[in-house]
C-alpha atoms as a PDB file:
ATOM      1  CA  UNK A   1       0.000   0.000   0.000  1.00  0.00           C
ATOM      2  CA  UNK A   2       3.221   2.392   1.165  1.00  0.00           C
ATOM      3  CA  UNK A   3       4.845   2.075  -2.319  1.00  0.00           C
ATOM      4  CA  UNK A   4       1.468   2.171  -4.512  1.00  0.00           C
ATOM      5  CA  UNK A   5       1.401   5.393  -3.143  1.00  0.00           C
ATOM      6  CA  UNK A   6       4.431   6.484  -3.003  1.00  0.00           C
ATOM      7  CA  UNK A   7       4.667   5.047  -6.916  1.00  0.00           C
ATOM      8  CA  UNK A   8       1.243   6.610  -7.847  1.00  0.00           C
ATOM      9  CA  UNK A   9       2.680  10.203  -6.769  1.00  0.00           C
ATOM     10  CA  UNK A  10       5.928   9.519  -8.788  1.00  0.00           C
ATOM     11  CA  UNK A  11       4.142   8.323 -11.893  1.00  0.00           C
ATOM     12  CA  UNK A  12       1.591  11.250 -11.749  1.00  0.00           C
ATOM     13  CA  UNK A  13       4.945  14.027 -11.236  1.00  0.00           C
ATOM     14  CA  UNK A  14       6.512  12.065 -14.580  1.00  0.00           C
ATOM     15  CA  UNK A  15       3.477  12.312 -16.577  1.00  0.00           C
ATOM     16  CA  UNK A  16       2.788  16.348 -15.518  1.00  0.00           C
ATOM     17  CA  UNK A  17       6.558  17.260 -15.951  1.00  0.00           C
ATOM     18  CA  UNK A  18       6.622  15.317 -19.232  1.00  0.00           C
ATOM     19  CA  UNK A  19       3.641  17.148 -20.605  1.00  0.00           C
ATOM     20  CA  UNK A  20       5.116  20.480 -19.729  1.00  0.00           C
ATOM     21  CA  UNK A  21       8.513  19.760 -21.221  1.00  0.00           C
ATOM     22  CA  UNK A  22       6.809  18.751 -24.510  1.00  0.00           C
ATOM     23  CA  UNK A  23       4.459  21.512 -24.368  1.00  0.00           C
ATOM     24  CA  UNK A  24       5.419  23.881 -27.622  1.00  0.00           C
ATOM     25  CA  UNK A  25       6.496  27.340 -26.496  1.00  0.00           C
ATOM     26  CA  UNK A  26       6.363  30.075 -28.699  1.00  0.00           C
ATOM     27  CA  UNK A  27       9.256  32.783 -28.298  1.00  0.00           C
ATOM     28  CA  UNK A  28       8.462  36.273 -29.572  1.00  0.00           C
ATOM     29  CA  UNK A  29      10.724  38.645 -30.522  1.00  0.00           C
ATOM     30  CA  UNK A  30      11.063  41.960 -29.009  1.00  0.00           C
ATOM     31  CA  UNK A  31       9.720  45.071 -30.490  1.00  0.00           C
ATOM     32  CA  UNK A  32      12.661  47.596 -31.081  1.00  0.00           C
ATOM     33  CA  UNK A  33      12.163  51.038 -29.283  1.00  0.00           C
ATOM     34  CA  UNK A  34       9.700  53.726 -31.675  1.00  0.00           C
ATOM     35  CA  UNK A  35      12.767  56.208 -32.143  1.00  0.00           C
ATOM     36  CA  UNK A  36      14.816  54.176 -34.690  1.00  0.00           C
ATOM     37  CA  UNK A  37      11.877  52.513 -36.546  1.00  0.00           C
ATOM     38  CA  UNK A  38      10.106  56.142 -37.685  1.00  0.00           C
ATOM     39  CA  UNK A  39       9.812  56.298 -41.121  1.00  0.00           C
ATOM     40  CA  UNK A  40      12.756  59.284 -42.753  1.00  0.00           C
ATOM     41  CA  UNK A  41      11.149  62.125 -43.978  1.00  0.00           C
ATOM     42  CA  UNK A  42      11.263  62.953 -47.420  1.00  0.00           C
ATOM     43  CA  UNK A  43      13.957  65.116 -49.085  1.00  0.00           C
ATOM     44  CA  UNK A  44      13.228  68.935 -49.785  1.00  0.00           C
ATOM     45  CA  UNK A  45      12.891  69.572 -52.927  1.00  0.00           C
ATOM     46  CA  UNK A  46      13.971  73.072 -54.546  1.00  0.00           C
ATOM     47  CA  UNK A  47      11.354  75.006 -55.918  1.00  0.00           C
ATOM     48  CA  UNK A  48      11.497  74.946 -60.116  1.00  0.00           C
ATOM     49  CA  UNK A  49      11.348  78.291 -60.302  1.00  0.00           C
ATOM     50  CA  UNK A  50      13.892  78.939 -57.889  1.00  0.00           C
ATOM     51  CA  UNK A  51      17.523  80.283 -59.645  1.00  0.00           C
ATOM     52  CA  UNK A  52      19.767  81.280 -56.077  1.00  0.00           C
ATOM     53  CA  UNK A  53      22.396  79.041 -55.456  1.00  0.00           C
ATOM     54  CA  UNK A  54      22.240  80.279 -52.030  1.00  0.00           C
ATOM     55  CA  UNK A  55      18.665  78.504 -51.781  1.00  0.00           C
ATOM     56  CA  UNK A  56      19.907  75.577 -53.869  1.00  0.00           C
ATOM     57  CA  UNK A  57      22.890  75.419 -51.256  1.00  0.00           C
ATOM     58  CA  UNK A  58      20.171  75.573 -48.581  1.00  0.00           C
ATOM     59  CA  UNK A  59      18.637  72.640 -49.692  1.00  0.00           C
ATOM     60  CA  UNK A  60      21.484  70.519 -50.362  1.00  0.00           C
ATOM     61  CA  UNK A  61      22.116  71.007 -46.568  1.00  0.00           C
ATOM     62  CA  UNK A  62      19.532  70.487 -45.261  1.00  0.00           C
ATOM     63  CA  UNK A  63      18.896  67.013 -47.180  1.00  0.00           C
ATOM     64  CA  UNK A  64      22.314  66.104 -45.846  1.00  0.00           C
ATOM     65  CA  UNK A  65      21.239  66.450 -42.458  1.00  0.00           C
ATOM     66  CA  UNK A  66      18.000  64.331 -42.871  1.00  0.00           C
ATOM     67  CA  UNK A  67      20.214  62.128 -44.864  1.00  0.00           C
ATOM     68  CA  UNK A  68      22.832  61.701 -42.151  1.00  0.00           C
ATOM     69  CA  UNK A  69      20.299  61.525 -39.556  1.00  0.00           C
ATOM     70  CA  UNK A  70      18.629  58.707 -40.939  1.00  0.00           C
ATOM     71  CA  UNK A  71      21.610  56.750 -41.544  1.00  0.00           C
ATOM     72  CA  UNK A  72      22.155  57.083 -37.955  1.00  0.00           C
ATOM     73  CA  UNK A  73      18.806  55.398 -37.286  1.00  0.00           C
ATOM     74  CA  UNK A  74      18.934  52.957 -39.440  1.00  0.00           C
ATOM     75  CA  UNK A  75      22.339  51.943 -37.943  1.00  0.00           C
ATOM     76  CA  UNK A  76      21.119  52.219 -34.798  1.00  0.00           C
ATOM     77  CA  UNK A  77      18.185  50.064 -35.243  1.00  0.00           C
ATOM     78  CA  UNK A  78      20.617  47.254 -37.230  1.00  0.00           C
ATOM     79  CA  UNK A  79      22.373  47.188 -34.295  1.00  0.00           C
ATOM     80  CA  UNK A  80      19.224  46.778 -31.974  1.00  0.00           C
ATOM     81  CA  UNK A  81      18.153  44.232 -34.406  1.00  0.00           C
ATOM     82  CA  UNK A  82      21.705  42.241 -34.536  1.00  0.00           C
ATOM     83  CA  UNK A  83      22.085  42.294 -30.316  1.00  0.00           C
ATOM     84  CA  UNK A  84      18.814  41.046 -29.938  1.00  0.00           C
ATOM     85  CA  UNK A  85      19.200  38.535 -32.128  1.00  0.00           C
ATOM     86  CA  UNK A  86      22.107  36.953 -30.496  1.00  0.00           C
ATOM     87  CA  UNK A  87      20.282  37.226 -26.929  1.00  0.00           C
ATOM     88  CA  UNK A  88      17.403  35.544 -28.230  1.00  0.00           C
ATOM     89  CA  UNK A  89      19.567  32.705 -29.938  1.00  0.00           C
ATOM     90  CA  UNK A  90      21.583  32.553 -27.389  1.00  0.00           C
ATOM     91  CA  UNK A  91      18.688  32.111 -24.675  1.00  0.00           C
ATOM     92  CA  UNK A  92      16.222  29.868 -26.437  1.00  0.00           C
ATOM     93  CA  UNK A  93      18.874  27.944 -29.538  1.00  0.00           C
ATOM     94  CA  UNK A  94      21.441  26.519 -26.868  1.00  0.00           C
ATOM     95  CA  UNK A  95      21.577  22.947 -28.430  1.00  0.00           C
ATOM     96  CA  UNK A  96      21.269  23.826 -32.005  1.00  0.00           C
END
């Protein structure tokens, strides 16, 4: 009588722990932060009728600074993407 119970208990914590090993779990990936995935804004444009090359100088600047502001985002958010990536594989891929 001792052991059937003592068996019963160790059969029923085999069967739960089994069916929560073998239970699929589904890993999501984390969202990055808002700042580096806003969309760049467009380039100015210069005006057609516009002839000043201190306008068309203004322009070109200013594009450059969206330009090199964006870049900075985008490598920002590559290198969000590429940490992450190695956390998660290195969390949740251990024997593969």
């Amino acid at each position: 009588m001792k052991y059937t119970v003592v068996a019963s208990i160790f059969l029923a914590c085999v069967v739960f722990l089994t069916g929560c090993i073998s239970a699929p779990v589904r890993h999501a990936f984390p969202k990055p932060p808002e700042i580096i995935v806003e969309r760049c804004p467009d380039l100015n444009k210069l005006a057609e009728n516009e002839q000043q090359l201190s306008e068309f100088l203004k322009t070109v600047t200013k594009n450059y600074t969206l330009y090199h502001d964006c870049a900075a985002k985008h490598d920002l958010l590559v290198k969000w993407i590429k940490e992450q990536s190695d956390i998660h594989d290195s969390v949740f891929n251990k024997g593969k």
